[in-house]
Protein backbone atom coordinates (compact mmCIF):
# COMPACT_ATOMS: atom_id res chain seq x y z
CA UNK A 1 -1.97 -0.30 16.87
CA UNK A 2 -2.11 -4.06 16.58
CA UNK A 3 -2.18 -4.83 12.91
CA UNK A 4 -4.66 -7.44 13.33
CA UNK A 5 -7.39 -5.67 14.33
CA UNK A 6 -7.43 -2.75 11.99
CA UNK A 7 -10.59 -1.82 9.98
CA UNK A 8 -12.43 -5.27 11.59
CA UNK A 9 -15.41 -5.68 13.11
CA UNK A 10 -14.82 -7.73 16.19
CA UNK A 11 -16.41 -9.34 19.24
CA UNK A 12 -14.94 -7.59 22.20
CA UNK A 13 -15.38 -10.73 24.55
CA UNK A 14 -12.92 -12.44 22.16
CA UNK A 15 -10.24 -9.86 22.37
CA UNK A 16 -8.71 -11.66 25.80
CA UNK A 17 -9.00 -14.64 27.30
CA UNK A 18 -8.93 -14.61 31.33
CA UNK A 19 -6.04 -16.58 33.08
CA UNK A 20 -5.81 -17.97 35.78
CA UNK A 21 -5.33 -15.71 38.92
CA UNK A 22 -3.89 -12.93 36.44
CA UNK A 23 -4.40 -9.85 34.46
CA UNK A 24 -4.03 -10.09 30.48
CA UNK A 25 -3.77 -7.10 28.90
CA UNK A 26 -3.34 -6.03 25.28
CA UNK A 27 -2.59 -2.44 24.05
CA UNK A 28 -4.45 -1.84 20.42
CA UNK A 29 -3.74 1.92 20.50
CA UNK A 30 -0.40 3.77 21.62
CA UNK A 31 -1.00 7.92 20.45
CA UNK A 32 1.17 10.60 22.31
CA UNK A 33 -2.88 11.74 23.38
CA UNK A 34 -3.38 8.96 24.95
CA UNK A 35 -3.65 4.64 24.45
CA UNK A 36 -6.66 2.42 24.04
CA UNK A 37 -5.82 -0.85 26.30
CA UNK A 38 -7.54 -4.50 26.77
CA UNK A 39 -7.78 -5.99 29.79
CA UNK A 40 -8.92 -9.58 31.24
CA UNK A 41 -9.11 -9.83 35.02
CA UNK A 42 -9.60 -13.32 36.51
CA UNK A 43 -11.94 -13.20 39.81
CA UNK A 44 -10.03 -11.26 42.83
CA UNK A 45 -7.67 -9.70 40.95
CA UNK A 46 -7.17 -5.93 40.23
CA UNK A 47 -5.09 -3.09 39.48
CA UNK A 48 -3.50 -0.83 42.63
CA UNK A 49 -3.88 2.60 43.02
CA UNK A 50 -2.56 4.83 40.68
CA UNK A 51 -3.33 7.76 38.24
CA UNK A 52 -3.32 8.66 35.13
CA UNK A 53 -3.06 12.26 33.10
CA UNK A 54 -5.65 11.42 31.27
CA UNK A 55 -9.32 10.14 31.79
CA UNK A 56 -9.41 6.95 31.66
CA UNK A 57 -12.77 4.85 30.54
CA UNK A 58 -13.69 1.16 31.70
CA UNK A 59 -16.53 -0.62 30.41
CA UNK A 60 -17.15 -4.46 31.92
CA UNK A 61 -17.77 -6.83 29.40
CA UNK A 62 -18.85 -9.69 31.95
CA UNK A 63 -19.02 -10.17 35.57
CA UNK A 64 -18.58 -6.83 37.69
CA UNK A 65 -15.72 -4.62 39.31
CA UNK A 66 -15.33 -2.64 42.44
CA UNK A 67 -13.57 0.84 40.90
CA UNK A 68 -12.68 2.89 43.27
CA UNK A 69 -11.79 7.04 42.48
CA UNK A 70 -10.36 9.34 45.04
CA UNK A 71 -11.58 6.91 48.27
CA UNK A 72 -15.10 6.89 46.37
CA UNK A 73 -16.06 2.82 45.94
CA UNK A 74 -18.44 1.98 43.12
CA UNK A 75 -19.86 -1.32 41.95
CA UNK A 76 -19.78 -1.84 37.83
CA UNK A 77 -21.39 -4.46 36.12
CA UNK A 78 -21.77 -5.72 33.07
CA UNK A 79 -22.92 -3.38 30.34
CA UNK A 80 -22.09 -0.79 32.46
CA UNK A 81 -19.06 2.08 32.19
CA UNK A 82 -17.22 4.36 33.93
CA UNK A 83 -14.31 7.14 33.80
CA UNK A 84 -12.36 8.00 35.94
CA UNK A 85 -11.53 11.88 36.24
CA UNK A 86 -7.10 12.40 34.98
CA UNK A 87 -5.10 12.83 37.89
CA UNK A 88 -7.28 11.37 40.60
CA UNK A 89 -6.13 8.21 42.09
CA UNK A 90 -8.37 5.38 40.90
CA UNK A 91 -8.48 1.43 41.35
CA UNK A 92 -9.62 -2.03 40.30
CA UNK A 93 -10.77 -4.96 41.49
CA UNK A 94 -12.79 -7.76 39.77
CA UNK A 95 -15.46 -9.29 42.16
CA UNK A 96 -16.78 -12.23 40.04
C-alpha cells in the first residue's frame, strides 16, 4: 500500500490528476486476494478488453464512461458504480 495514504481521510478527486490524452493510474493496495487501483482517464481514452479473476468495481468520480461486460454496453456517470462479474471480458472508455 502507498505509505502516504494510510489511516487518512482523503478527497478521492485529489488522488490523480488527468493528463493529457493518457491514463494515470496509481495502485494503493497489492494483496494476493486481490489490488485496490486509481485511475485518471483523460476524454477518449480507455482500457481494451480484458479480464480479470476477480470482480472488479469502478465508481466515476466525474464525467461518465462507456463500460462494456461480455458485448453488454453501459453508460456510468458520475456518482454512479459498477462491477464487473471475474472472468468476463470487460472494457473502458471515458466519454467526457
Amino acid at each position: 500500500m502507498s505509505e502516504d495514504i494510510k489511516a487518512k481521510a482523503l478527497n478521492i478527486q485529489f488522488l490523480l490528476d488527468y493528463q493529457a490524452d493518457s491514463v494515470v493510474s496509481r495502485e494503493v493496495i497489492k494483496k494476493e486476494l486481490g489490488t485496490v487501483t486509481f485511475f485518471a482517464f483523460d476524454q477518449g481514452q480507455g482500457l481494451s478488453e480484458h479480464s480479470a479473476p476477480f470482480d472488479a468495481m469502478v465508481q466515476i468520480i466525474d464525467g461518465e464512461a462507456e463500460i462494456t461486460i461480455s458485448g453488454v454496453k453501459h453508460t456510468v456517470k458520475a456518482g454512479e458504480i459498477i462491477i464487473m462479474p471475474a472472468n468476463e471480458p470487460h472494457a473502458l472508455q471515458a466519454e467526457n
